[in-house]
PDB file of N, CA and C in Angstrom:
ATOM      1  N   UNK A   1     123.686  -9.908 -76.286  1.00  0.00           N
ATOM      2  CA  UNK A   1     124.750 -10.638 -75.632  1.00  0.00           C
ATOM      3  C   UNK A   1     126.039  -9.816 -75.625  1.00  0.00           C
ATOM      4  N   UNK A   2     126.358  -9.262 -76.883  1.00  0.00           N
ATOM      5  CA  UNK A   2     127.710  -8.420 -76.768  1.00  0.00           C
ATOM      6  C   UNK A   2     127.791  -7.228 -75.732  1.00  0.00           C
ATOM      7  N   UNK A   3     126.543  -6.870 -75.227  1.00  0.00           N
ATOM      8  CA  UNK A   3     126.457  -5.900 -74.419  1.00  0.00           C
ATOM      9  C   UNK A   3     126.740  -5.725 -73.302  1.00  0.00           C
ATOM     10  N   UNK A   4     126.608  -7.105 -73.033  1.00  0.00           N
ATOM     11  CA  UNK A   4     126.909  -8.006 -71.941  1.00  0.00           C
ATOM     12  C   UNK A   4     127.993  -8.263 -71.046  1.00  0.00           C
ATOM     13  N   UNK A   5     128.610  -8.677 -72.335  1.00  0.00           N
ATOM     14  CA  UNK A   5     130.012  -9.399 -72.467  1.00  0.00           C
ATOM     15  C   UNK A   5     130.857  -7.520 -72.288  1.00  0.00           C
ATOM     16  N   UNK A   6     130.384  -6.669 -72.907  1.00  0.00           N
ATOM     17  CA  UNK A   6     130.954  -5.090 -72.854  1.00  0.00           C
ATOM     18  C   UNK A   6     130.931  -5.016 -71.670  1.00  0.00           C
ATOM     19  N   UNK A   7     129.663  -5.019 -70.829  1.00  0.00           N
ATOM     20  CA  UNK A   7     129.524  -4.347 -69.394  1.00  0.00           C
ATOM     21  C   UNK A   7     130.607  -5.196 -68.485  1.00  0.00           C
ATOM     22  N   UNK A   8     130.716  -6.500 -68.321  1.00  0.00           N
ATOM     23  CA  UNK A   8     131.660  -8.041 -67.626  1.00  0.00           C
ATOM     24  C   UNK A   8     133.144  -7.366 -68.002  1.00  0.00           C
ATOM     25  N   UNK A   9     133.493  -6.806 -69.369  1.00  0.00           N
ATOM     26  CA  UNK A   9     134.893  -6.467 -69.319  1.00  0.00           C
ATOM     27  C   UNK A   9     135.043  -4.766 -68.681  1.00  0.00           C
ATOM     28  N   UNK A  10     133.944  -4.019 -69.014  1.00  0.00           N
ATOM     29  CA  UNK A  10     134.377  -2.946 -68.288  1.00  0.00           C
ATOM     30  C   UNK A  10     134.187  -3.111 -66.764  1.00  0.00           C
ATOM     31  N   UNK A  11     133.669  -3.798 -65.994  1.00  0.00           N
ATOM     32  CA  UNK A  11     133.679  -4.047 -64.909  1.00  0.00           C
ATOM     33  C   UNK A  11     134.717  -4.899 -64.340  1.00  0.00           C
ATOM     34  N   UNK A  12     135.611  -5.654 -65.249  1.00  0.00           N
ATOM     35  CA  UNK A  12     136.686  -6.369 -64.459  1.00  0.00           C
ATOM     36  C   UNK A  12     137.926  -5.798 -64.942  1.00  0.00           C
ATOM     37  N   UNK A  13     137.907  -4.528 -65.584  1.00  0.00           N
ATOM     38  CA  UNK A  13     138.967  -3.334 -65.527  1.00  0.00           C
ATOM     39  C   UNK A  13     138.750  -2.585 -64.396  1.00  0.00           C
ATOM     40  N   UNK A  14     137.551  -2.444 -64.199  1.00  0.00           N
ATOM     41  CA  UNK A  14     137.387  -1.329 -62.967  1.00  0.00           C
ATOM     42  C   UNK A  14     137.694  -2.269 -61.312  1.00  0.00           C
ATOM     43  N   UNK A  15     138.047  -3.062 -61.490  1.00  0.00           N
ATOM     44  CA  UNK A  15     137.986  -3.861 -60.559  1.00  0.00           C
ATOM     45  C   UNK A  15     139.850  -3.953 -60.501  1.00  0.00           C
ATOM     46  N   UNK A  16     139.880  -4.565 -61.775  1.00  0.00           N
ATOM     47  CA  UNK A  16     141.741  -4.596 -61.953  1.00  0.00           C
ATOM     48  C   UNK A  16     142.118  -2.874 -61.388  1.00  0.00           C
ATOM     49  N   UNK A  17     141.384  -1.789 -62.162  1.00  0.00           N
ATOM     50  CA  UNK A  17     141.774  -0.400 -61.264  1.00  0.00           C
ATOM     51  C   UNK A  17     141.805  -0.580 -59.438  1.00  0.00           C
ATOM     52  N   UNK A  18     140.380  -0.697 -59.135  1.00  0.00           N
ATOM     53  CA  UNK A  18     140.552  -0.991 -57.386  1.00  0.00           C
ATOM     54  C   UNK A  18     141.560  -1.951 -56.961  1.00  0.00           C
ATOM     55  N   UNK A  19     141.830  -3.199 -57.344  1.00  0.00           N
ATOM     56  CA  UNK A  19     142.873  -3.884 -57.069  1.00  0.00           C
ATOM     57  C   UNK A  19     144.500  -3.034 -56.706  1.00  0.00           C
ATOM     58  N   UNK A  20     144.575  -2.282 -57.798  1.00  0.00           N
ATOM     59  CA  UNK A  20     145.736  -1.557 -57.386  1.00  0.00           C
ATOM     60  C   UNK A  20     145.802  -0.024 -56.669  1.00  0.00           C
ATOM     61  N   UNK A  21     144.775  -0.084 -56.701  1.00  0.00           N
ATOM     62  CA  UNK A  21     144.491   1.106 -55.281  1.00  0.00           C
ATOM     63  C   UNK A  21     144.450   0.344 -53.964  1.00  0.00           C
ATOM     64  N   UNK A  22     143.996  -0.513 -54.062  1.00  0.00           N
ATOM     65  CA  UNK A  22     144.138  -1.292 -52.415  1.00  0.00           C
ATOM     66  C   UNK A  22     145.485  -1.990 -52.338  1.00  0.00           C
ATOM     67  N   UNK A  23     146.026  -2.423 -53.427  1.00  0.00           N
ATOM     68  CA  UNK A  23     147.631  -3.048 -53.148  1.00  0.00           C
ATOM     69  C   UNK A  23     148.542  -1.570 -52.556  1.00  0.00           C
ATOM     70  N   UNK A  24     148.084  -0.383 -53.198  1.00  0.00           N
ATOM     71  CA  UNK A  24     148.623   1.539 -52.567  1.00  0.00           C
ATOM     72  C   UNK A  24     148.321   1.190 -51.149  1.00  0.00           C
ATOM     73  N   UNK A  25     147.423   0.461 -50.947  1.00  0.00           N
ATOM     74  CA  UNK A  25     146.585   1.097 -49.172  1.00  0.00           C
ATOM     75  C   UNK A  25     147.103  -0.086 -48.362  1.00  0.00           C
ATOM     76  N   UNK A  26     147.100  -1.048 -48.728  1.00  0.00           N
ATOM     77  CA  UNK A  26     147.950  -2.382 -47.994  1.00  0.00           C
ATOM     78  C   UNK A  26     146.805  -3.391 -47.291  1.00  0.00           C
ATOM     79  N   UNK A  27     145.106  -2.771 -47.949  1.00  0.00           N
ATOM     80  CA  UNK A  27     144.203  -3.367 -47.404  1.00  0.00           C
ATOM     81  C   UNK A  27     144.152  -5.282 -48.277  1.00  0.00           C
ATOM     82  N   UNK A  28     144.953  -6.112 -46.488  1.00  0.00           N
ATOM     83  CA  UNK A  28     144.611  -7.530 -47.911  1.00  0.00           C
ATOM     84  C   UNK A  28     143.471  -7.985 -47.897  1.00  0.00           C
ATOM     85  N   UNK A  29     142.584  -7.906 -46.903  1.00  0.00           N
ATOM     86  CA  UNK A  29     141.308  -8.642 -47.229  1.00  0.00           C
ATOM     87  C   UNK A  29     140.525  -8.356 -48.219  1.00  0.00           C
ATOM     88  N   UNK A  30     140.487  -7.025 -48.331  1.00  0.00           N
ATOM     89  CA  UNK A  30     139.653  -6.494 -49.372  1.00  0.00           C
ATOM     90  C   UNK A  30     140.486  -7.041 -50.664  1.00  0.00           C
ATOM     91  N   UNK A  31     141.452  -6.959 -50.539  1.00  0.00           N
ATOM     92  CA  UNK A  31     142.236  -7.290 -52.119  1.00  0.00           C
ATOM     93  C   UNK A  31     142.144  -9.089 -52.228  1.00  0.00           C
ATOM     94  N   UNK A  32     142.286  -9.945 -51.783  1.00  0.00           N
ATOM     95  CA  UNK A  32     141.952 -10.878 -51.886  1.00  0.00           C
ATOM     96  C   UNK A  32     140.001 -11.238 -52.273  1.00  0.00           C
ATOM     97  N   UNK A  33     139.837 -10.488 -52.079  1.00  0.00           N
ATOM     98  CA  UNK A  33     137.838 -10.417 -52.420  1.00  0.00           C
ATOM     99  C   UNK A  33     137.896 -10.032 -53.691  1.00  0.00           C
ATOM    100  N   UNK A  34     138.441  -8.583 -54.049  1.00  0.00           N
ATOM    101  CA  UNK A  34     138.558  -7.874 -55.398  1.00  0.00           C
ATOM    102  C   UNK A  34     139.294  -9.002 -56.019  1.00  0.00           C
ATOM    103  N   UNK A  35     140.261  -9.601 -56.482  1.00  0.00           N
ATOM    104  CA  UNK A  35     141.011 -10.612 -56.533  1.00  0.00           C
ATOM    105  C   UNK A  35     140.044 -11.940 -57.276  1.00  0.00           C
ATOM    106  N   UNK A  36     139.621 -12.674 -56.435  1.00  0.00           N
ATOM    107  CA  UNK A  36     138.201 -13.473 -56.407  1.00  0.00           C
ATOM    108  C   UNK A  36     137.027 -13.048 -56.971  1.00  0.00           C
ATOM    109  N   UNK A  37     136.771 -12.010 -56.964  1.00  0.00           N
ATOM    110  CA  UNK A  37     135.812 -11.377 -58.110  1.00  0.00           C
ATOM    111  C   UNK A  37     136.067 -11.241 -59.330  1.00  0.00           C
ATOM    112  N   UNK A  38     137.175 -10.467 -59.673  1.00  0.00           N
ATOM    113  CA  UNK A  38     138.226 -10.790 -61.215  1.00  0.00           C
ATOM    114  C   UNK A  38     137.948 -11.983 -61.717  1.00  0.00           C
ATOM    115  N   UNK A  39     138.398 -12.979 -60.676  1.00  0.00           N
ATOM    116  CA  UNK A  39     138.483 -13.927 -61.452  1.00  0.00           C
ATOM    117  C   UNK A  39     137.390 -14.671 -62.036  1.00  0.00           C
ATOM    118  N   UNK A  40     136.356 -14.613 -61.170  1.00  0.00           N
ATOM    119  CA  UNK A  40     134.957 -15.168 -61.658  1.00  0.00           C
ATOM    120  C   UNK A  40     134.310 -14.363 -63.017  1.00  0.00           C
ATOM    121  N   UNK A  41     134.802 -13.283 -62.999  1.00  0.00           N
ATOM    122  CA  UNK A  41     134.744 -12.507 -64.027  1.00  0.00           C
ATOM    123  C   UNK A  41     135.003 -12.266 -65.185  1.00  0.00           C
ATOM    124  N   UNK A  42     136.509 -13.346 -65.282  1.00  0.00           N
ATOM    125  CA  UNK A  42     137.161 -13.547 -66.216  1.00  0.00           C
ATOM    126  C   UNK A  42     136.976 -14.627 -66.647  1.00  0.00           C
ATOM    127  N   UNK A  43     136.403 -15.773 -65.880  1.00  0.00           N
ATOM    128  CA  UNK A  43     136.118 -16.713 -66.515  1.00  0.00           C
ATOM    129  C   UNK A  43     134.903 -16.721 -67.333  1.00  0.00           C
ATOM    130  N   UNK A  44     134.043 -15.970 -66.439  1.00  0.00           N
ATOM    131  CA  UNK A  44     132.676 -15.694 -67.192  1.00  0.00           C
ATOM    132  C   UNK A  44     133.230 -15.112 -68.646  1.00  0.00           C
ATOM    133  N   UNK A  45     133.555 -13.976 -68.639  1.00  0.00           N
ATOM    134  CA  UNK A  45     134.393 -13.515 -70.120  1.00  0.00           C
ATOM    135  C   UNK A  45     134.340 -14.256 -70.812  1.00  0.00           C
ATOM    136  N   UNK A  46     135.887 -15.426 -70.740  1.00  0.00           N
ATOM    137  CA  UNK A  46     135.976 -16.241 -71.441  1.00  0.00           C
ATOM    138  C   UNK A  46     135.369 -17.656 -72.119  1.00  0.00           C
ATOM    139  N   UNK A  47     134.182 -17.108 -71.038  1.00  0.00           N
ATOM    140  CA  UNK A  47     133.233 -18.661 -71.334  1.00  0.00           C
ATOM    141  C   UNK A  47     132.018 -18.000 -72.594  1.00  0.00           C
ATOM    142  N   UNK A  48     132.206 -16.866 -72.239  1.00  0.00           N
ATOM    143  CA  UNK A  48     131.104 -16.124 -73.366  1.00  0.00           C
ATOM    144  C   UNK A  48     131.888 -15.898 -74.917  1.00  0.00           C
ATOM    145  N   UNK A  49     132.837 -15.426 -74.932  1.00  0.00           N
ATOM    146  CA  UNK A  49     133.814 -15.617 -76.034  1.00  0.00           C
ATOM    147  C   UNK A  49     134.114 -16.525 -76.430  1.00  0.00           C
ATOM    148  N   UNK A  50     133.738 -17.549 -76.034  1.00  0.00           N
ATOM    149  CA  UNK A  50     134.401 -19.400 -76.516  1.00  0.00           C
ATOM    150  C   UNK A  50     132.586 -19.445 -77.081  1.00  0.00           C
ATOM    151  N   UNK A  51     131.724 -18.968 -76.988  1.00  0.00           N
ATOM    152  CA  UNK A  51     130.487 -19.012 -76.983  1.00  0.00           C
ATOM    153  C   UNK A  51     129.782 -20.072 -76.102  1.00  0.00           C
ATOM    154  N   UNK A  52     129.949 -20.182 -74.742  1.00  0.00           N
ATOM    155  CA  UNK A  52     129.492 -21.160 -74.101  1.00  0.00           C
ATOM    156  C   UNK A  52     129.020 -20.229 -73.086  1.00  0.00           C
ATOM    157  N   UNK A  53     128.036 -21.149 -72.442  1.00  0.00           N
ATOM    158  CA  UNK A  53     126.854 -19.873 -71.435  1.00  0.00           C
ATOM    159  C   UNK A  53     127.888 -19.957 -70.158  1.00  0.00           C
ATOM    160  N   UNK A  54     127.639 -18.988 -69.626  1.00  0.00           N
ATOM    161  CA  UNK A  54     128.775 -18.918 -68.298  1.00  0.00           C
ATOM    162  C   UNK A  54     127.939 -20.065 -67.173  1.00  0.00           C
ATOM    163  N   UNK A  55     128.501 -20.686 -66.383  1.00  0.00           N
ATOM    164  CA  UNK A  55     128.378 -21.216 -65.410  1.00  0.00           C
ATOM    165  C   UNK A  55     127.392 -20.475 -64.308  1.00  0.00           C
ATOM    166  N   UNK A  56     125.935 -21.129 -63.873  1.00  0.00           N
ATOM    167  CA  UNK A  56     125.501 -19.945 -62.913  1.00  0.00           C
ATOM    168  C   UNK A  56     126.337 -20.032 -61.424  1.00  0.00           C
ATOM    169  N   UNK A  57     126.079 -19.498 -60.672  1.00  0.00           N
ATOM    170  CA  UNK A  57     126.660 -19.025 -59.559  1.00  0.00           C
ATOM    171  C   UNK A  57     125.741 -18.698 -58.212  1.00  0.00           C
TER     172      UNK A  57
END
């Protein structure tokens, strides 16, 4: 499970990285998607750290 939860946070850094490469480029659609992905991401996070199974999707 922690491995898990490792791969979900390095992936919603790398995502927080693209986010601000596309806020550089002025692309909003894409940043509103990247955006919306974070966030599902983060909740998942935090639903695994509270120890509760993430919500499927």
């Amino acid at each position: 499970m922690k491995s898990y939860l490792e791969r979900l946070t390095h992936r919603h850094r790398r995502i927080n990285r693209l986010i601000d490469t596309t806020k550089a480029a002025g692309i909003q659609e894409d940043l509103k998607l990247l955006k919306r992905v974070r966030l599902r991401l983060r909740d998942e996070i935090t639903e695994l750290q509270n120890g509760r199974r993430p919500a499927m999707r």
